[in-house]
PDB file of N, CA and C in Angstrom:
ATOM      1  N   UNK A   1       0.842  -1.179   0.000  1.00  0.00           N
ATOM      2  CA  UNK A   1       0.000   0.000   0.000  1.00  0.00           C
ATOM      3  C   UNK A   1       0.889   1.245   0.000  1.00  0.00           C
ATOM      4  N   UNK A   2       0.490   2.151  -0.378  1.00  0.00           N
ATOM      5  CA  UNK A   2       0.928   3.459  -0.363  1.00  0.00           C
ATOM      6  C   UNK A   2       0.922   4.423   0.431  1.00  0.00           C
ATOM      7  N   UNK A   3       2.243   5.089   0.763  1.00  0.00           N
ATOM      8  CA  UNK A   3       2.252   5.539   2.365  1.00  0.00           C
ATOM      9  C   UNK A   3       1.518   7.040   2.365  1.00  0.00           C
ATOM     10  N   UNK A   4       1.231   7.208   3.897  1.00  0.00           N
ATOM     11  CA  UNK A   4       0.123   7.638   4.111  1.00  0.00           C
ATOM     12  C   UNK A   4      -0.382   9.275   3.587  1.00  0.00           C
ATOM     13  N   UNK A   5       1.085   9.695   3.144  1.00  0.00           N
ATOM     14  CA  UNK A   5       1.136  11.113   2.402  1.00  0.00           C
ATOM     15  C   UNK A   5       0.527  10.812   0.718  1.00  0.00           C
ATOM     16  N   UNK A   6       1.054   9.644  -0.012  1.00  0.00           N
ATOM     17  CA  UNK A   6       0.223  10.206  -0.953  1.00  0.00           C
ATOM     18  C   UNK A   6      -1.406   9.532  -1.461  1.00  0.00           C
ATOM     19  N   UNK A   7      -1.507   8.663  -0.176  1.00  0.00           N
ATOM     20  CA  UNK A   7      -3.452   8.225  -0.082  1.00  0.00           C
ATOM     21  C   UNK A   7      -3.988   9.569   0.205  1.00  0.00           C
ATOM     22  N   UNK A   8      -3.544  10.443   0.953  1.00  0.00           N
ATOM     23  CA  UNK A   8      -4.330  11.913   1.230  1.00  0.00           C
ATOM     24  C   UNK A   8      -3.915  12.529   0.265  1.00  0.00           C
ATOM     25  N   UNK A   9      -2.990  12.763  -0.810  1.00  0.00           N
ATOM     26  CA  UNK A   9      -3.045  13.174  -1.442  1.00  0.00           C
ATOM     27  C   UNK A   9      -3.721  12.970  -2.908  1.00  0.00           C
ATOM     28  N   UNK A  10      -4.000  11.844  -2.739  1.00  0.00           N
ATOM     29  CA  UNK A  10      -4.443  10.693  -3.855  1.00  0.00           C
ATOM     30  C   UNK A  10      -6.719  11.396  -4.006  1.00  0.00           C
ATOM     31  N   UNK A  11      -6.362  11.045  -2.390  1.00  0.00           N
ATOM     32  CA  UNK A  11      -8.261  11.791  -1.883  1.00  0.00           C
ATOM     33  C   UNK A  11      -8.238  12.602  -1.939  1.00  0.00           C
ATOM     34  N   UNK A  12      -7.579  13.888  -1.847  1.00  0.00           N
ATOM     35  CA  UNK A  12      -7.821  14.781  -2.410  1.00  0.00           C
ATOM     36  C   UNK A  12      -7.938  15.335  -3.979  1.00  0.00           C
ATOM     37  N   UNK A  13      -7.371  14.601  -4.827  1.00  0.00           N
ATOM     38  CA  UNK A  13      -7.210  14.842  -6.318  1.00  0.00           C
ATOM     39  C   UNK A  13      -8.666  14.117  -6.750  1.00  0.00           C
ATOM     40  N   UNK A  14      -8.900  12.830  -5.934  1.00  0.00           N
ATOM     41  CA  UNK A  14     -10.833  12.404  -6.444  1.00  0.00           C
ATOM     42  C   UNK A  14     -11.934  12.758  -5.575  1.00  0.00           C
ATOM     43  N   UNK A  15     -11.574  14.101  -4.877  1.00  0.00           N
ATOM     44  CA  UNK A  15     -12.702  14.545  -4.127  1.00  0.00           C
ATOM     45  C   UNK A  15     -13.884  14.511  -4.911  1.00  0.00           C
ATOM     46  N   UNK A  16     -15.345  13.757  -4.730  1.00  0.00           N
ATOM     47  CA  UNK A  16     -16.491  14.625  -5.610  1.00  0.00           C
ATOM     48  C   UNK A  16     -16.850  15.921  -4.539  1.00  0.00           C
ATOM     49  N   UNK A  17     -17.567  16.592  -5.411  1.00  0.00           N
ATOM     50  CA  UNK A  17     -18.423  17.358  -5.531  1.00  0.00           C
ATOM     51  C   UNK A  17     -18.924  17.869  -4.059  1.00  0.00           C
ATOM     52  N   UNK A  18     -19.016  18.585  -2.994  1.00  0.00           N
ATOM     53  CA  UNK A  18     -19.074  18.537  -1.554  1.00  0.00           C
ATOM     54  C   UNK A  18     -19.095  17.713  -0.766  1.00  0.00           C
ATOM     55  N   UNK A  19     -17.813  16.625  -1.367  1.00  0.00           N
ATOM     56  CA  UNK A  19     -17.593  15.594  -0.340  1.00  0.00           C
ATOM     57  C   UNK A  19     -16.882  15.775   1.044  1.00  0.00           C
ATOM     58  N   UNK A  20     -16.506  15.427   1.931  1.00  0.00           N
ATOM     59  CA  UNK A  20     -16.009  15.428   3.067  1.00  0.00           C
ATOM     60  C   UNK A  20     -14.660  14.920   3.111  1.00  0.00           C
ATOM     61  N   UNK A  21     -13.090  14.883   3.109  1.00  0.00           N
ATOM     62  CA  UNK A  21     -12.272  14.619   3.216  1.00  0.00           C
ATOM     63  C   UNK A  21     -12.085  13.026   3.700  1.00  0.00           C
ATOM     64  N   UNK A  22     -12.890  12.817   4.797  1.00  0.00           N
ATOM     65  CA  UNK A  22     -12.694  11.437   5.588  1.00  0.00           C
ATOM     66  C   UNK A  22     -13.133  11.100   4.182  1.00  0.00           C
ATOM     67  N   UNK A  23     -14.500  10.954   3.706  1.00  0.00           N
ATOM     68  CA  UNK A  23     -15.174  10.207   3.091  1.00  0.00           C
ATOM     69  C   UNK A  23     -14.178   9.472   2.406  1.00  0.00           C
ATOM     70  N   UNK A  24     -13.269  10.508   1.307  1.00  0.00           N
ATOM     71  CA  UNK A  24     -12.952  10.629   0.109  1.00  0.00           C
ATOM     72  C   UNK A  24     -11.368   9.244   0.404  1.00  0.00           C
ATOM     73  N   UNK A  25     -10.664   9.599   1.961  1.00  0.00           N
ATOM     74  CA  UNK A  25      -9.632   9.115   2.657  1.00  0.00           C
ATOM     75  C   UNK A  25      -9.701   7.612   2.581  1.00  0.00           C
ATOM     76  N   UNK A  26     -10.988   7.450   3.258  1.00  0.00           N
ATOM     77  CA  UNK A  26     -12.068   6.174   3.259  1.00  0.00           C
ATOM     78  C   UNK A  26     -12.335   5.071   1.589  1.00  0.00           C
ATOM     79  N   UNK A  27     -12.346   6.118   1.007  1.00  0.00           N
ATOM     80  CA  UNK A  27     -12.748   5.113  -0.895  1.00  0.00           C
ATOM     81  C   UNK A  27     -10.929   4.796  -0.953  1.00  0.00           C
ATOM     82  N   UNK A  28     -10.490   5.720  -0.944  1.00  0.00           N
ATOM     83  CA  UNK A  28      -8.907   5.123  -1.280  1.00  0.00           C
ATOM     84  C   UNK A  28      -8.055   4.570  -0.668  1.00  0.00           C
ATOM     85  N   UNK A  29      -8.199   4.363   0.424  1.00  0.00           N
ATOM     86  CA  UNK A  29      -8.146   3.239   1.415  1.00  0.00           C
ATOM     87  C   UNK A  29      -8.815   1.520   1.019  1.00  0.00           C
ATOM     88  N   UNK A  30     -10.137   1.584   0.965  1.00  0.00           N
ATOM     89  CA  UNK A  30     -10.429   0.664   0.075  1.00  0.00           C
ATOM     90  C   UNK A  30     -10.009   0.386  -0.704  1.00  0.00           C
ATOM     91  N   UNK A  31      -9.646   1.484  -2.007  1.00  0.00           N
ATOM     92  CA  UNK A  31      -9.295   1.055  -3.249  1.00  0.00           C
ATOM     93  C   UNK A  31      -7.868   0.162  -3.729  1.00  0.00           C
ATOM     94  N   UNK A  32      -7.078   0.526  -2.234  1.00  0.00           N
ATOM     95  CA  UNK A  32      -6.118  -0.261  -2.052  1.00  0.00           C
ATOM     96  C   UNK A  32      -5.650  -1.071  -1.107  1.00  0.00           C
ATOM     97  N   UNK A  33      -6.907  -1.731  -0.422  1.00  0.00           N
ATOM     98  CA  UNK A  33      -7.004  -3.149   0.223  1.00  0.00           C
ATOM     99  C   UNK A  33      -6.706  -2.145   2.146  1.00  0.00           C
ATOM    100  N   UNK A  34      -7.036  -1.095   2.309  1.00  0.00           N
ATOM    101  CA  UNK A  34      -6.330  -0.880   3.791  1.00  0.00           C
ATOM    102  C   UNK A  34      -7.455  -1.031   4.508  1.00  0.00           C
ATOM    103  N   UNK A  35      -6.730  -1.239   5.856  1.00  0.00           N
ATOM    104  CA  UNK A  35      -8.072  -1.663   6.673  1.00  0.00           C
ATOM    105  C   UNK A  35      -8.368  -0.407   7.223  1.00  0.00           C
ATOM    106  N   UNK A  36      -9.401  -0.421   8.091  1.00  0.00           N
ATOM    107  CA  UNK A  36     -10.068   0.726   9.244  1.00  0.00           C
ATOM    108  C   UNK A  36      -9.068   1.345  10.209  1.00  0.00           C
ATOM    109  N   UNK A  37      -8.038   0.614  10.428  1.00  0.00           N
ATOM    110  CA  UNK A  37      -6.962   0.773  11.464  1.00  0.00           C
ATOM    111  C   UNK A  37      -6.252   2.163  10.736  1.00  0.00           C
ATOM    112  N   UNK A  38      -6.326   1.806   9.698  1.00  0.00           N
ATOM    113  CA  UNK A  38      -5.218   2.905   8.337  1.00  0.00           C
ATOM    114  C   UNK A  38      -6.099   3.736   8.418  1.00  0.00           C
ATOM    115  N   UNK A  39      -7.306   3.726   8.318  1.00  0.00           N
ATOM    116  CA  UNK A  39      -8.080   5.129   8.074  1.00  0.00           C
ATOM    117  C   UNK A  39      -8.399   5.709   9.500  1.00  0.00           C
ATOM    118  N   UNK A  40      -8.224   5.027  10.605  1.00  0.00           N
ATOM    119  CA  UNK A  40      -8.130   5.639  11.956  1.00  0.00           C
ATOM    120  C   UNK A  40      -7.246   6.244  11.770  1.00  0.00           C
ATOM    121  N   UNK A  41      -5.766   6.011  11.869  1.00  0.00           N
ATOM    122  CA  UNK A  41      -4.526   6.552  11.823  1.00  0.00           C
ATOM    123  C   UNK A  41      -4.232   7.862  11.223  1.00  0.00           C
ATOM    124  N   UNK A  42      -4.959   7.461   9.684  1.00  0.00           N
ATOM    125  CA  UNK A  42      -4.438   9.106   9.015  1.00  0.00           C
ATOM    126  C   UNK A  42      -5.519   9.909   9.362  1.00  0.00           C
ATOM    127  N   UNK A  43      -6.791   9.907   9.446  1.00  0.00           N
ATOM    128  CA  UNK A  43      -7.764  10.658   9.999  1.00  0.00           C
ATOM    129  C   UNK A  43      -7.487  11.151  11.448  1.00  0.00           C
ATOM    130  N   UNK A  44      -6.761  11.103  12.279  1.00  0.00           N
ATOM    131  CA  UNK A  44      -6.292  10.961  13.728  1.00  0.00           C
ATOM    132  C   UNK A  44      -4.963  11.909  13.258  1.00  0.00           C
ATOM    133  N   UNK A  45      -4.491  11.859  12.147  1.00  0.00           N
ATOM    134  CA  UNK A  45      -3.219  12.639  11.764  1.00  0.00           C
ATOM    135  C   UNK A  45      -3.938  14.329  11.095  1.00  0.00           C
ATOM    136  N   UNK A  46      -5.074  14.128  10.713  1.00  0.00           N
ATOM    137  CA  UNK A  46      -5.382  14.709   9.710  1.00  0.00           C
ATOM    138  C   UNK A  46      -6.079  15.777  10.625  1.00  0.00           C
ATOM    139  N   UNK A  47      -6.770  15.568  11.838  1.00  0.00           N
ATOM    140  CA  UNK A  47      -7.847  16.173  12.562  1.00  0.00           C
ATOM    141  C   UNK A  47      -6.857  16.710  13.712  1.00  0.00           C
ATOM    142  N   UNK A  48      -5.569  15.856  13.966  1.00  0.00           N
ATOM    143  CA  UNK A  48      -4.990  16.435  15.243  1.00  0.00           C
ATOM    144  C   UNK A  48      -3.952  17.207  14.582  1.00  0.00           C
ATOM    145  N   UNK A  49      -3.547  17.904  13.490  1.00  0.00           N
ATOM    146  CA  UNK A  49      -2.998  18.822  12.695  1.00  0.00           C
ATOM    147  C   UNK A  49      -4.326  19.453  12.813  1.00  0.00           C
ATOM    148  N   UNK A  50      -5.273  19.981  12.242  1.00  0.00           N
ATOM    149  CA  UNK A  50      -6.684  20.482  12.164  1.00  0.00           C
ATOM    150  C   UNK A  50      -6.744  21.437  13.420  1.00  0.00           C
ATOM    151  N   UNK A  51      -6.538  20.642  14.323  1.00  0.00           N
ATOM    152  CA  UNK A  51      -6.984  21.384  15.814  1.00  0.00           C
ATOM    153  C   UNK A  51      -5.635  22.337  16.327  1.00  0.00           C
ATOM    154  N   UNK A  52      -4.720  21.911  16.099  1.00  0.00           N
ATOM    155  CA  UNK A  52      -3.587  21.838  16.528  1.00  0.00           C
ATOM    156  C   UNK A  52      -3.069  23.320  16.177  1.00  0.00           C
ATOM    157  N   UNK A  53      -3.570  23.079  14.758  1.00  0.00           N
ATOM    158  CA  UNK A  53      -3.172  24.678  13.707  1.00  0.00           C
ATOM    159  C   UNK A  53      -4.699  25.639  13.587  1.00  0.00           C
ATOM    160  N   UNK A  54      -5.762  25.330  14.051  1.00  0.00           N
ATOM    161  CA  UNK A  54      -6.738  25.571  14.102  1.00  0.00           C
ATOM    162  C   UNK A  54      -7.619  26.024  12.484  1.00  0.00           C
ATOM    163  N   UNK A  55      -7.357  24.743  11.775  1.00  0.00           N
ATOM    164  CA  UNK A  55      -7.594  24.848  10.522  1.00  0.00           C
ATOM    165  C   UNK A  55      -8.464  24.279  10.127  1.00  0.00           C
ATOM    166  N   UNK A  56      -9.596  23.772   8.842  1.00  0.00           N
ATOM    167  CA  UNK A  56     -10.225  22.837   8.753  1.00  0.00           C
ATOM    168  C   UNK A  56      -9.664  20.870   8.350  1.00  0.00           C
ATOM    169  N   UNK A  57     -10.474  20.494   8.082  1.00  0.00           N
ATOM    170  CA  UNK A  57      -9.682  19.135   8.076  1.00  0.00           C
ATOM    171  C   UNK A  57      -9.198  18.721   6.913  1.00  0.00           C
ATOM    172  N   UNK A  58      -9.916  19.575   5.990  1.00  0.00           N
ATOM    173  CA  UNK A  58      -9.385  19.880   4.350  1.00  0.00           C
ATOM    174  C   UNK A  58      -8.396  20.482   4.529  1.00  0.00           C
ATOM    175  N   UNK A  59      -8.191  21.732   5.016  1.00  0.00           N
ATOM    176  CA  UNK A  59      -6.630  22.394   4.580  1.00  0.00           C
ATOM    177  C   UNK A  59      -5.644  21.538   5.512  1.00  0.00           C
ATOM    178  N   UNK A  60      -5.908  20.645   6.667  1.00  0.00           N
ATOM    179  CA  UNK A  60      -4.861  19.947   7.513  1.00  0.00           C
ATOM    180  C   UNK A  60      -4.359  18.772   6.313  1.00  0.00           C
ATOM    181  N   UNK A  61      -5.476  18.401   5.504  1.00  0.00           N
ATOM    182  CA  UNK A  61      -5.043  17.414   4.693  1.00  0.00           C
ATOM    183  C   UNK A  61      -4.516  17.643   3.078  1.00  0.00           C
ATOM    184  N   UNK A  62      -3.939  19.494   3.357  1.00  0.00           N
ATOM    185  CA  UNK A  62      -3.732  19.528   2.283  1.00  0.00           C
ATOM    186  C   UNK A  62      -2.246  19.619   2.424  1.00  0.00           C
ATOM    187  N   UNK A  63      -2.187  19.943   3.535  1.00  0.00           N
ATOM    188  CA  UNK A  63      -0.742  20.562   4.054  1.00  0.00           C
ATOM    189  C   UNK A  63      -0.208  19.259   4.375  1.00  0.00           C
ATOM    190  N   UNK A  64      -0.766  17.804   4.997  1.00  0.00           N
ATOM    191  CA  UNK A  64      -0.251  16.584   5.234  1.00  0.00           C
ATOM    192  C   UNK A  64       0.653  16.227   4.082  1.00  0.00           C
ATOM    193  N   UNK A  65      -0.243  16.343   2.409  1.00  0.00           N
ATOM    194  CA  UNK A  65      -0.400  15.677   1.681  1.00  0.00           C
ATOM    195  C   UNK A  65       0.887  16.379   0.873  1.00  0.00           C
ATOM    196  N   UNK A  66       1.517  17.968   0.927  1.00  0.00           N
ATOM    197  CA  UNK A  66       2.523  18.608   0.983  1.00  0.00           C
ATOM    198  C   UNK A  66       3.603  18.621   1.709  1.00  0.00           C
ATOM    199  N   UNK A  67       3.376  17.791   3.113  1.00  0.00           N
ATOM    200  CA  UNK A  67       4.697  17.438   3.658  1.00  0.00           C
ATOM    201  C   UNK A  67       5.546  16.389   3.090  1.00  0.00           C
TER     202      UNK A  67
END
């Protein structure tokens, strides 16, 4: 599987249409066999950057996906 910078970056490039970041985190995770544990993890990365920088969970995962 593909490490965890470019699956968020990956969900972000097939966001639809007013989707939600997790959602999007969530299909490409699937799409490449990861379990729930993986989408705990980067969502847990994604939200505690979010709070941290007091940003939304989109721009935490845009800036992840740029580190």
């Amino acid at each position: 599987m593909k490490p965890d910078r470019e699956l968020v970056a990956e969900a972000l490039g097939d966001l639809h249409k007013g989707e939600p970041i997790e959602r999007a985190v969530g299909r490409i995770l699937r799409r490449y066999g990861g379990k729930y544990t993986d989408y705990v993890r980067i969502m847990g990365d994604v939200r505690e950057l979010a709070r941290q920088e007091k940003i939304t969970s989109m721009d935490a995962a845009r800036r992840l996906a740029q580190a």
